[in-house]
Protein backbone atom coordinates (compact mmCIF):
# COMPACT_ATOMS: atom_id res chain seq x y z
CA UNK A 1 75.87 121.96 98.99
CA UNK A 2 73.11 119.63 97.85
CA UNK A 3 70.84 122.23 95.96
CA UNK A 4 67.99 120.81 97.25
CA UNK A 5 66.00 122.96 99.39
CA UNK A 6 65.39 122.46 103.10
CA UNK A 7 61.90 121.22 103.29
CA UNK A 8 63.16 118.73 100.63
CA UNK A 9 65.64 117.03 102.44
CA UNK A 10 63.26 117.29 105.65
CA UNK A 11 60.57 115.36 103.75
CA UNK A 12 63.06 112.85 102.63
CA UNK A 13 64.92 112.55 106.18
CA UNK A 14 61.04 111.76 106.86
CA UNK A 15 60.79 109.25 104.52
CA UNK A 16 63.41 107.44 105.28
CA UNK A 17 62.70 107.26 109.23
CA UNK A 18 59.62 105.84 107.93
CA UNK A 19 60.58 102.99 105.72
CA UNK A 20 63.55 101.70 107.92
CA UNK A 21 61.39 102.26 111.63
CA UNK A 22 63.14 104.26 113.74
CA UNK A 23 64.20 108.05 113.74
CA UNK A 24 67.89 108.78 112.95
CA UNK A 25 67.99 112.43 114.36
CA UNK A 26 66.59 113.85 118.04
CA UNK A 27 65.57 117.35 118.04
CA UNK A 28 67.26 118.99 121.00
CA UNK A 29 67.07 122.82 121.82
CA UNK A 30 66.45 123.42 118.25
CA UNK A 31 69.18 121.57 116.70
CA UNK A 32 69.09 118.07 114.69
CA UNK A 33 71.51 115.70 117.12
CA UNK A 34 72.30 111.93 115.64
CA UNK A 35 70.87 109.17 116.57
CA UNK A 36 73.17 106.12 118.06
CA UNK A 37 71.89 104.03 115.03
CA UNK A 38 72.30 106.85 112.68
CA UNK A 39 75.90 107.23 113.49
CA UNK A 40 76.01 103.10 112.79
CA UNK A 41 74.18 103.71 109.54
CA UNK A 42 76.46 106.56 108.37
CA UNK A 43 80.03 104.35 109.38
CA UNK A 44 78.58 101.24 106.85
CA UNK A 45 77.59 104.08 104.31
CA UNK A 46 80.35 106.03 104.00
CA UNK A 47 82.50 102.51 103.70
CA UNK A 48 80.14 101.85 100.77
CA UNK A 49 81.13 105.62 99.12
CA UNK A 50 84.87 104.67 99.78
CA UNK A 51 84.02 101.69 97.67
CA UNK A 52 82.86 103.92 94.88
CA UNK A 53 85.45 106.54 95.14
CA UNK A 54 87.82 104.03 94.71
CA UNK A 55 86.11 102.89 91.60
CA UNK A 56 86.05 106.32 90.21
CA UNK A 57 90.04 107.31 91.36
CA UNK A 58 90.87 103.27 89.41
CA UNK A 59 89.28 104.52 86.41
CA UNK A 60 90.66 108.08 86.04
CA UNK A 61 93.67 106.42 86.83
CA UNK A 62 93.61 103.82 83.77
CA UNK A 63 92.74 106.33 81.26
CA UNK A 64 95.11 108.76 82.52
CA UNK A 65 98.00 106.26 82.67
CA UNK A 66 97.12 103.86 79.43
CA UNK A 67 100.64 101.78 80.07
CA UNK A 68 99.31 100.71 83.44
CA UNK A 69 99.55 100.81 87.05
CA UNK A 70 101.71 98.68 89.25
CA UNK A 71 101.24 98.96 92.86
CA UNK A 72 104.01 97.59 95.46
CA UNK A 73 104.12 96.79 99.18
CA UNK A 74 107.42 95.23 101.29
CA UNK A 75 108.12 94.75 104.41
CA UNK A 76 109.83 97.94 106.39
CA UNK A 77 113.70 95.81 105.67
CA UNK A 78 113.12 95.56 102.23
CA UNK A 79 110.99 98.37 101.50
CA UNK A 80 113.75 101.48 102.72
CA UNK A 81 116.81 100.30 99.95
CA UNK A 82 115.91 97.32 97.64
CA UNK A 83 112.55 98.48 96.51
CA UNK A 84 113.36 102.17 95.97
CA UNK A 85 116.54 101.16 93.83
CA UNK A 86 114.35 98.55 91.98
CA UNK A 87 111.44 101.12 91.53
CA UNK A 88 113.96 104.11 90.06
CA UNK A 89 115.88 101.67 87.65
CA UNK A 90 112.54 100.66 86.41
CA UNK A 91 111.68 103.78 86.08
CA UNK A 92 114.04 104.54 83.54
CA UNK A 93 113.05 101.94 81.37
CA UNK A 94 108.72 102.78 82.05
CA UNK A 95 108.35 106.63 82.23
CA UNK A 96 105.06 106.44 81.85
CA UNK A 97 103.78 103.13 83.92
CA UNK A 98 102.38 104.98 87.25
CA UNK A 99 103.80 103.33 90.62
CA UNK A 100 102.52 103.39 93.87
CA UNK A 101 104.30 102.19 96.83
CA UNK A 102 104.07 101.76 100.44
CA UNK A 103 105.92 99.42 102.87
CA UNK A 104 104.21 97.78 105.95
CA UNK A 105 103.96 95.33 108.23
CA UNK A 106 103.08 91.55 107.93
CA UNK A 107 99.56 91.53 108.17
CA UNK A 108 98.30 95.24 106.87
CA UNK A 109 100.77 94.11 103.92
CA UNK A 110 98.97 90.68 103.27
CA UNK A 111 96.09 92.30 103.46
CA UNK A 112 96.52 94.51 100.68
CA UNK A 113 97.27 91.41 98.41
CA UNK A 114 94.27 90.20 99.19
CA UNK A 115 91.93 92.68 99.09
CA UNK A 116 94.02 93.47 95.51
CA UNK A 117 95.03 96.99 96.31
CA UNK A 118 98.58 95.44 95.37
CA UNK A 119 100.33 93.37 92.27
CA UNK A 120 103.60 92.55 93.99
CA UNK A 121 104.71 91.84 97.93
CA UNK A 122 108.12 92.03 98.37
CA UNK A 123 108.96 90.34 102.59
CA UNK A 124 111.26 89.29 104.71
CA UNK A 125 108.95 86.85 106.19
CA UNK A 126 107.03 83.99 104.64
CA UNK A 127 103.15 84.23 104.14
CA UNK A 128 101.44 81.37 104.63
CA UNK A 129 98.09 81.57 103.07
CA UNK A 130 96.16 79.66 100.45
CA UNK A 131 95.59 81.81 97.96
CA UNK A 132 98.97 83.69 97.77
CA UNK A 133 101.89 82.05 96.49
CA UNK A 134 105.62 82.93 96.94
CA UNK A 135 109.19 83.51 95.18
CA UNK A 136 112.19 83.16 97.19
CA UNK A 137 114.57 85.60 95.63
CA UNK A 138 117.33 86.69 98.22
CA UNK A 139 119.17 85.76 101.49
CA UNK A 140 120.48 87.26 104.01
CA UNK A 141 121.85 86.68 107.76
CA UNK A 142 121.57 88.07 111.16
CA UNK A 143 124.37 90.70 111.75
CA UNK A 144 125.28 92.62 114.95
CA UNK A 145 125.20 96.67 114.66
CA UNK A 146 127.14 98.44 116.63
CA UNK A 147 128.33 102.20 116.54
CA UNK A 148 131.93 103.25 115.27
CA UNK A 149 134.74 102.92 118.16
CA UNK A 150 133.10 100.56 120.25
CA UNK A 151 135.04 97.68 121.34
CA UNK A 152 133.06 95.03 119.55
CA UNK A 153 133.82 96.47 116.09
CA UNK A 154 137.45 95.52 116.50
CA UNK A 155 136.36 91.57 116.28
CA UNK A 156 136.01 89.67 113.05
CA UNK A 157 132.97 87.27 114.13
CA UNK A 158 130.96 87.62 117.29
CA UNK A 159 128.91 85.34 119.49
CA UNK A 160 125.99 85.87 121.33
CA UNK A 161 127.58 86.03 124.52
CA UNK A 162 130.03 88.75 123.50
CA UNK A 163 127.03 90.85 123.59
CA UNK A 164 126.24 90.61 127.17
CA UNK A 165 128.38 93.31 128.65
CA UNK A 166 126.87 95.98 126.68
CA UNK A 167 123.04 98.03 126.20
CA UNK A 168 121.09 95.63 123.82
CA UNK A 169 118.16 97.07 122.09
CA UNK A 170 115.74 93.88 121.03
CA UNK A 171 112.13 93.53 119.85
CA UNK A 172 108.74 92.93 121.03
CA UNK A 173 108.33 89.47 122.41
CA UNK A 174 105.28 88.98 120.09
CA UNK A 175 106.98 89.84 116.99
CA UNK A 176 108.94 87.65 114.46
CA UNK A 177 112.34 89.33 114.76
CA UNK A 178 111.55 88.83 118.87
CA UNK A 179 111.09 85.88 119.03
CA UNK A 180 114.28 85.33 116.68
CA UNK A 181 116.56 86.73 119.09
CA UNK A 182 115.23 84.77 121.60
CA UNK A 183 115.75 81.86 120.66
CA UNK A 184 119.41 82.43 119.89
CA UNK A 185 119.56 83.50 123.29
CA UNK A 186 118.11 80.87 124.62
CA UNK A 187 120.60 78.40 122.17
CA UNK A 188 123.39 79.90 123.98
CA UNK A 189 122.21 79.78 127.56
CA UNK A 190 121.48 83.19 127.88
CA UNK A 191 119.37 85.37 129.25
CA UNK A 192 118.12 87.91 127.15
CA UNK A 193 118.12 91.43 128.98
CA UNK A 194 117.48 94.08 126.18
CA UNK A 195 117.27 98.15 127.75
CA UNK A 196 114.94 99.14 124.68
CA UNK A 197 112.43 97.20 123.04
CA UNK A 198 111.21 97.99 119.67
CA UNK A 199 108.86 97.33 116.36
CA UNK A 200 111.44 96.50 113.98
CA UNK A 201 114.50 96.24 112.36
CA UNK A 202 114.72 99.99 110.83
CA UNK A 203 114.21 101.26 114.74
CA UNK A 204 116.68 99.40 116.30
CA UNK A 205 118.80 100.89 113.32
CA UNK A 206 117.79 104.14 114.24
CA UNK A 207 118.67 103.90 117.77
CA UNK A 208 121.92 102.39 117.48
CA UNK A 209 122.57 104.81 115.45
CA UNK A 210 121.93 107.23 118.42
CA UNK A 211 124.35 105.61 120.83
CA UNK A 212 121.48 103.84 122.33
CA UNK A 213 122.91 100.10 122.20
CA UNK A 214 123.58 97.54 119.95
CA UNK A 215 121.37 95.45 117.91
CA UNK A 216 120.64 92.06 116.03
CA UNK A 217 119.14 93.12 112.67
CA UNK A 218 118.76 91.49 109.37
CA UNK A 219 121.49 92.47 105.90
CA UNK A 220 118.69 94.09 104.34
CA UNK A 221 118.29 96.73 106.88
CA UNK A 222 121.92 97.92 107.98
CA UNK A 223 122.31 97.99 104.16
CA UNK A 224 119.54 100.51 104.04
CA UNK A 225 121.85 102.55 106.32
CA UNK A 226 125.27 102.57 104.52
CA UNK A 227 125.89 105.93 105.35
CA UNK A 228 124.82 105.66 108.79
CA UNK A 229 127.57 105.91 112.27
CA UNK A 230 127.66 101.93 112.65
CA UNK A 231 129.04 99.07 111.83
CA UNK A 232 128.05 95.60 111.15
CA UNK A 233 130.22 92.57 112.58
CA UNK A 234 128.81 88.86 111.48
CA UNK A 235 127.49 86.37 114.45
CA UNK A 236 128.38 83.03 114.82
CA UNK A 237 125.63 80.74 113.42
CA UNK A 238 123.34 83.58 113.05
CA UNK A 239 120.06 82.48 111.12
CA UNK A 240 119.52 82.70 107.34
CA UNK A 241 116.34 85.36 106.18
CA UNK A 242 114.89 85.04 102.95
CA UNK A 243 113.76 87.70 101.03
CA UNK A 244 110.05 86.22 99.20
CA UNK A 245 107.98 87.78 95.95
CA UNK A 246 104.45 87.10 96.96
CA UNK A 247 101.58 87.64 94.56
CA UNK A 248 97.87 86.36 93.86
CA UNK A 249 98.10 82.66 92.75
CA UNK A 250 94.87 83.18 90.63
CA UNK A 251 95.98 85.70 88.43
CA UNK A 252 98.67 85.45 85.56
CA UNK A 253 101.67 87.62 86.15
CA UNK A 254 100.96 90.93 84.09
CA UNK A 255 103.75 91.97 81.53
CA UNK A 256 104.56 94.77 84.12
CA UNK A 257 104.56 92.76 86.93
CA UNK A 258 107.43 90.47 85.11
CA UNK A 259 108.71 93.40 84.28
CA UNK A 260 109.02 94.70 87.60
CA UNK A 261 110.32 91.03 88.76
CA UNK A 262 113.41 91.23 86.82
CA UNK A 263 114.69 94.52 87.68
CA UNK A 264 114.01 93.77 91.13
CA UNK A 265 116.28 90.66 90.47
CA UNK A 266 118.82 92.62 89.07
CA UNK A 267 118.61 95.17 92.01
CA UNK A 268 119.41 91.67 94.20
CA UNK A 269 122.13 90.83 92.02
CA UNK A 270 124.37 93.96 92.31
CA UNK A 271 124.05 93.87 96.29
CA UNK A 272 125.49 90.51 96.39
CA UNK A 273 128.95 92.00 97.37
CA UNK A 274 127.07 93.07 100.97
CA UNK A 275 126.70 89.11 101.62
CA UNK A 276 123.14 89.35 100.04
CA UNK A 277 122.65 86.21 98.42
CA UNK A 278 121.15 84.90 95.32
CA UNK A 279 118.94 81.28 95.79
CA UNK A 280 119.82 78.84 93.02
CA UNK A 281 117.73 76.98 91.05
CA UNK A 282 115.54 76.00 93.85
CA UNK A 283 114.09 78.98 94.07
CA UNK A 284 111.52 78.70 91.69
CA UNK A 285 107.92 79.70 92.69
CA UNK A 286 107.12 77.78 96.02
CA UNK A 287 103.42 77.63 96.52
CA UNK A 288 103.01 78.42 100.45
């Protein structure tokens, strides 16, 4: 695979033990076994051939696609309806600008920003970090899912403890969207029994969806399941989430980025009629 011969490479595994002090392979019954700090050495190397892969793959990538590359992360609420409508209308108008998306949680996702494996964040939560800076663009609320026929899709509005006689499927206690329901629990002098527990919004979707319980989730995800076998009722002073653009602050907004932005915006716009909601003037770019 090399075309080297063997007593080459032998003289250069030599070589190397040499200069750097230690062996990196045993001989046992006949066969070369790795060293404990050769399998150290080889994790840091092959990071360092990712690195230039990745070089390589960027630059076949900009000749093939001369109009650019925009690459996209959200959050799992925005990323299963909003961005895949905003990404296909902008398609129309870019054929040829190459896309890449992937939607992830809060800290894999500002990670990627950072490391600048991504233009554009789309999230349901703020990032807080100094050198990101954010957009509000959308609103939403709180809404209770529940499947067709059960008795609390006959009521306009619910409250929190309307929710009590029936199998609630909440969050982990850790997360964001936890600790959310919590504390509306706790606002209402309840206790807060759920029978499943899960990662996010889109899984309590899923379950409810299976007759496993109700659930608190955010606009942005039951809207994601429009054609799903549940329905949404309102809550009683349910909190607002916001919906924030987050991007590099040290680098201008590319042409496709803006791009990008306003067919997003436009994506936000024609949802407004599922009580997504459009910030005002005030939502000009917040540094975080």
């Amino acid at each position: 695979m090399l075309f080297v011969s063997q007593p080459a490479v032998s003289r250069l595994l030599s070589h190397t033990e040499q200069r750097i002090g230690f062996p990196l392979f045993n001989r046992i019954r006949g066969r070369l076994q790795a060293t404990l700090e050769a399998k150290k050495l080889f994790h840091e190397v092959e990071v360092v051939y990712e690195g230039v892969q990745r070089v390589n793959d960027m630059a076949r990538e900009l000749f093939e696609h001369q109009e650019g590359i925009l690459n996209i992360v959200a959050s799992p609420s925005l990323g299963q309806m909003l961005i895949p409508v905003a990404i296909a209308s902008y398609r129309h108008t870019h054929p040829h600008v190459k896309l890449t998306f992937h939607y992830l949680n809060h800290n894999p996702l500002t990670e990627r920003l950072l490391k600048r494996q991504a233009d554009l964040a789309v999230t349901i939560l703020p990032i807080k970090h100094p050198s990101l800076e954010q957009e509000e663009i959308a609103r939403a609320q709180l809404v209770c899912i529940c499947p067709y026929n059960h008795p609390l899709s006959r009521r306009a509005v619910l409250e929190i403890k309307d929710l009590l006689a029936y199998p609630f499927i909440s969050y982990e206690k850790s997360s964001p969207f936890g600790r959310m329901v919590q504390s509306m629990f706790e606002e209402s002098e309840l206790p807060l029994r759920p029978v499943v527990e899960v990662g996010s919004p889109q899984n309590a979707c899923a379950l409810v969806q299976a007759g496993a319980g109700i659930a608190l989730v955010d606009q942005f995800s039951a809207r994601s399941w429009s054609a799903s076998r549940f329905v949404t009722r309102p809550i009683a002073e349910s909190p607002t989430l916001r919906a924030h653009l987050v991007r590099l602050r040290d680098e201008p907004v590319s042409q496709l980025s803006q791009s990008f932005i306003d067919t997003l915006k436009d994506v936000i716009q024609k949802e407004r009629h599922s009580g997504i909601e459009i910030p005002g003037a005030e939502s000009a770019l917040q540094r975080s």
